[in-house]
C-alpha atoms as a PDB file:
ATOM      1  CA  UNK A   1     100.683  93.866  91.219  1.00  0.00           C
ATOM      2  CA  UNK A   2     101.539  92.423  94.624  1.00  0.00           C
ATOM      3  CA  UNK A   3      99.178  89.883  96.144  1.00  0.00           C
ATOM      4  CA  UNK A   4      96.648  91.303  99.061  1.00  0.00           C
ATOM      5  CA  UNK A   5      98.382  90.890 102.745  1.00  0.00           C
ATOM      6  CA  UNK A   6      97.031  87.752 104.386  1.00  0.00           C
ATOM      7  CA  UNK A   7      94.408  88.629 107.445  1.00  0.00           C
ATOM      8  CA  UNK A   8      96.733  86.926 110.559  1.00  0.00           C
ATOM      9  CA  UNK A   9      94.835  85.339 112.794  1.00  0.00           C
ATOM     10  CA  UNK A  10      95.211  85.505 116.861  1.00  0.00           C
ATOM     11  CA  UNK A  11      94.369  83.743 119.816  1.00  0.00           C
ATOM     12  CA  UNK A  12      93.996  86.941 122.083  1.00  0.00           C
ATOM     13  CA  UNK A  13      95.320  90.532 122.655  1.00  0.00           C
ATOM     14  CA  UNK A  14      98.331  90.834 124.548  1.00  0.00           C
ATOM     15  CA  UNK A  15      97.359  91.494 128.315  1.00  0.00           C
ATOM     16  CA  UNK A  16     100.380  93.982 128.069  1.00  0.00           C
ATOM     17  CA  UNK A  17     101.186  96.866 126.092  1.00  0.00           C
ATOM     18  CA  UNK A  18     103.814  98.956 127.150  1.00  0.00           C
ATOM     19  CA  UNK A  19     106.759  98.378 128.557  1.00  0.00           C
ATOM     20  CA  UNK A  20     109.228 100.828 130.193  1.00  0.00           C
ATOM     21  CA  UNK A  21     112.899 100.562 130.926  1.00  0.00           C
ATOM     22  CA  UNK A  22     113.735 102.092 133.908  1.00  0.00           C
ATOM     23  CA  UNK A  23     114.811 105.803 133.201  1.00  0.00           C
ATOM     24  CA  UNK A  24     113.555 105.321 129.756  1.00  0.00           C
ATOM     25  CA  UNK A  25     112.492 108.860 127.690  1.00  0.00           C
ATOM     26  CA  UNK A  26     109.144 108.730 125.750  1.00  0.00           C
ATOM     27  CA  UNK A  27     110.454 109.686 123.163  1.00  0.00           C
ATOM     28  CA  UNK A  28     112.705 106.438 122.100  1.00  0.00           C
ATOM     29  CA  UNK A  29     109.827 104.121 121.920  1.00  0.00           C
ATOM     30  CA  UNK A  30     109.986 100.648 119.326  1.00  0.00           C
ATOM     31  CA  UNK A  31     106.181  99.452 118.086  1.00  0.00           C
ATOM     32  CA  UNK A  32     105.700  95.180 118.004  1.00  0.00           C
ATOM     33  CA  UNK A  33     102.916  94.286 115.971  1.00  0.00           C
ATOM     34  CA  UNK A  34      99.871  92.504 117.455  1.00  0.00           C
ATOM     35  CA  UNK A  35     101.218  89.544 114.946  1.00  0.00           C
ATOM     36  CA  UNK A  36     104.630  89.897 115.569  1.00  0.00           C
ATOM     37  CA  UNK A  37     103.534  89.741 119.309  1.00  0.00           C
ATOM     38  CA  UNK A  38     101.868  86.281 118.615  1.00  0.00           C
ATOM     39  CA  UNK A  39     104.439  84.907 116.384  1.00  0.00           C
ATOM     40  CA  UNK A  40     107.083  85.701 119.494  1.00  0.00           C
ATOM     41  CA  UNK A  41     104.104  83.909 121.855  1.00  0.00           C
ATOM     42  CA  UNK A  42     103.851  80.890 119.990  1.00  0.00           C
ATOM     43  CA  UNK A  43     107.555  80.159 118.382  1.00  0.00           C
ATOM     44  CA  UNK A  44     109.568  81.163 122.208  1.00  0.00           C
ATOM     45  CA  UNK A  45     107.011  80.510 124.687  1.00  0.00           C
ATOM     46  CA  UNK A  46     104.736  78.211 123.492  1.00  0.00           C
ATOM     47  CA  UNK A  47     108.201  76.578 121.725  1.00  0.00           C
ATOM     48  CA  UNK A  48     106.052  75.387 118.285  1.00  0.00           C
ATOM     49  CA  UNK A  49     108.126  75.197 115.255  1.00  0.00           C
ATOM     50  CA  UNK A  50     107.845  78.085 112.671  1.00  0.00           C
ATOM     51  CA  UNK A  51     104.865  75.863 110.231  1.00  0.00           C
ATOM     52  CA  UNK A  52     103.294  75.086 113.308  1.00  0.00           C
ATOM     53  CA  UNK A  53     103.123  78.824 114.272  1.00  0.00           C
ATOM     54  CA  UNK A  54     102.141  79.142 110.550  1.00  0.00           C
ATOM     55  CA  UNK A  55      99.177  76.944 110.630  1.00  0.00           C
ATOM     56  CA  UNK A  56      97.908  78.211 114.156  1.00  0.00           C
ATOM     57  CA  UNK A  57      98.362  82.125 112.428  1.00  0.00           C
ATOM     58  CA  UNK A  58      96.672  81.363 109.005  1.00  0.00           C
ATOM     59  CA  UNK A  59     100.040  82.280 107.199  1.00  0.00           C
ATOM     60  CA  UNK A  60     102.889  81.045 105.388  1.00  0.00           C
ATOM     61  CA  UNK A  61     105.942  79.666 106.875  1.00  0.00           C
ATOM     62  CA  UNK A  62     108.059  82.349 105.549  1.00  0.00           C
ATOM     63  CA  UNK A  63     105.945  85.005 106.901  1.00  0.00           C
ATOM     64  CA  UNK A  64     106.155  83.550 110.130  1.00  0.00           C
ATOM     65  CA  UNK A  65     109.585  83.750 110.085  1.00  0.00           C
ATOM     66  CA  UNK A  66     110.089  87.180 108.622  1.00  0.00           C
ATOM     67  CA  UNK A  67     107.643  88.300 111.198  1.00  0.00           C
ATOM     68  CA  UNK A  68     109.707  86.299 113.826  1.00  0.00           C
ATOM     69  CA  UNK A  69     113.002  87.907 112.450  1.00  0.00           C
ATOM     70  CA  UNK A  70     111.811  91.584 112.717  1.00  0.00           C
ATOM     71  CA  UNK A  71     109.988  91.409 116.323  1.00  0.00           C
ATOM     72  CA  UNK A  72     113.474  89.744 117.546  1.00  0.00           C
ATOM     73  CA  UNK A  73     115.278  92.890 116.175  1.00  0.00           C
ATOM     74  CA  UNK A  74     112.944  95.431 117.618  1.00  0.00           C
ATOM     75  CA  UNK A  75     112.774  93.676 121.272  1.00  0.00           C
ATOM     76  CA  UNK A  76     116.461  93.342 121.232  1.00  0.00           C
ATOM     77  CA  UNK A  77     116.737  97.351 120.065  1.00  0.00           C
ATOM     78  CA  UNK A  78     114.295  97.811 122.757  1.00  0.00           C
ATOM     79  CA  UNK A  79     116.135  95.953 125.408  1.00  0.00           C
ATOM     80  CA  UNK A  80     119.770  97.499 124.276  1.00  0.00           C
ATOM     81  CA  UNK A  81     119.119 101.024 123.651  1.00  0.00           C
ATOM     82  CA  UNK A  82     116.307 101.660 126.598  1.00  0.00           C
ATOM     83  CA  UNK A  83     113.657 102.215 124.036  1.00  0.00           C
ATOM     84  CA  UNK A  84     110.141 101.753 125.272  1.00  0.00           C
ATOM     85  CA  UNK A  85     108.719  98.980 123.832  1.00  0.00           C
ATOM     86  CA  UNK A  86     104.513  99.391 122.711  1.00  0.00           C
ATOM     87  CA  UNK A  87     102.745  96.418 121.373  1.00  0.00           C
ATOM     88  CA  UNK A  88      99.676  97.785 119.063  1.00  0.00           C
ATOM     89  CA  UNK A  89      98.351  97.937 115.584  1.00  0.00           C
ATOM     90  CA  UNK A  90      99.082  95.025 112.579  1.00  0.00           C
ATOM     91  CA  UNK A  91      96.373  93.375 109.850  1.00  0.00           C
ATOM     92  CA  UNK A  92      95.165  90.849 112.657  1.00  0.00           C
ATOM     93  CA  UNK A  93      91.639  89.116 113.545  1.00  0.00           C
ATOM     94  CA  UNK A  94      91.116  87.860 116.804  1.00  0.00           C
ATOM     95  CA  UNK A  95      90.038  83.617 116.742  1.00  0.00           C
ATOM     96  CA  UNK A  96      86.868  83.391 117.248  1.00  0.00           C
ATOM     97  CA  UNK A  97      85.493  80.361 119.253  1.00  0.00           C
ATOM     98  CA  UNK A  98      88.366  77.905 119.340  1.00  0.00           C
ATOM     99  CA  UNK A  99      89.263  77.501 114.747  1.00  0.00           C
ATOM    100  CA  UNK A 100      93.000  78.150 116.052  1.00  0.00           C
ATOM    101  CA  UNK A 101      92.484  75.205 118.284  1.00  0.00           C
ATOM    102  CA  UNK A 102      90.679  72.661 116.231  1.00  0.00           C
ATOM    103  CA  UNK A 103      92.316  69.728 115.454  1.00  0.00           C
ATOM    104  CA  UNK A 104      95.809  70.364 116.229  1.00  0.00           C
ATOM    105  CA  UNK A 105      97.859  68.819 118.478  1.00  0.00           C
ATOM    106  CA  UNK A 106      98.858  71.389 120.359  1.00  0.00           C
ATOM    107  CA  UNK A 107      96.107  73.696 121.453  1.00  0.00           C
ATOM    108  CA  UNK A 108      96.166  77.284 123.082  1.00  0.00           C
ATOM    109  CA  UNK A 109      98.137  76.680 126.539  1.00  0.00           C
ATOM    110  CA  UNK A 110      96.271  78.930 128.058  1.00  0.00           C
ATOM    111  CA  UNK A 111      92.411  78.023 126.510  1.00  0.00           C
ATOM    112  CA  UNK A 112      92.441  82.173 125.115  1.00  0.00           C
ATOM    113  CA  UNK A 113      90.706  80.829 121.801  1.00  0.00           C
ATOM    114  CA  UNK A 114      87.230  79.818 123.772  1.00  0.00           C
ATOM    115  CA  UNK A 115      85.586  76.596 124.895  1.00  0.00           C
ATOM    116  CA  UNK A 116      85.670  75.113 121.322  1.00  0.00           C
ATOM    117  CA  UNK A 117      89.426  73.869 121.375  1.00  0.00           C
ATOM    118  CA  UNK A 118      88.176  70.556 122.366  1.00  0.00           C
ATOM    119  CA  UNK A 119      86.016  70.413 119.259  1.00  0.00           C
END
């Protein structure tokens, strides 16, 4: 019997959902997890290393990195073929009040995860 999936933990809800490619059909449409949507947020923009991701995300290493694998193949699809790309759905909790934050070195950039981060 497989283990129970993990509950991933997130700073915040992307801002944005959808986007289009110019001349794009609705039909062709790729679907990014909310987690593989964090996992992109922390590991490219926020450049932490995959077990720093991990830790921030309530994972394993190696589920941060399969989940960093597939969102890099369904943005690229998206980007390549004109899909439109939606970001929605996953097995994700939203932080609540900083816990992403506490006591690492590098907090949310962007203080998303509530006035406790300085805890």
């Amino acid at each position: 019997m497989p283990r129970p999936v993990r509950v991933r933990r997130v700073c915040e809800e992307p801002k944005y959902t959808k986007f289009v490619p110019d001349g794009a059909s609705e039909a062709a449409t790729e679907t990014l997890t909310i987690e593989e949507y964090e996992v992109i947020r922390h590991v490219d923009y926020q450049k932490l290393t995959h077990e720093e991701c991990a830790q921030k995300m309530a994972i394993s290493r190696t589920t941060v990195t399969e989940l960093y694998e597939t969102a890099r193949y369904k943005i690229a699809d998206s980007i390549i073929t004109g899909k439109i790309l939606c970001i929605e759905g996953g097995n994700y909790r939203v932080c609540e009040g900083g816990e992403c934050c506490i006591a690492r070195t590098n907090p949310c950039s962007d203080d998303s995860c509530g006035a406790a981060s300085g805890e």
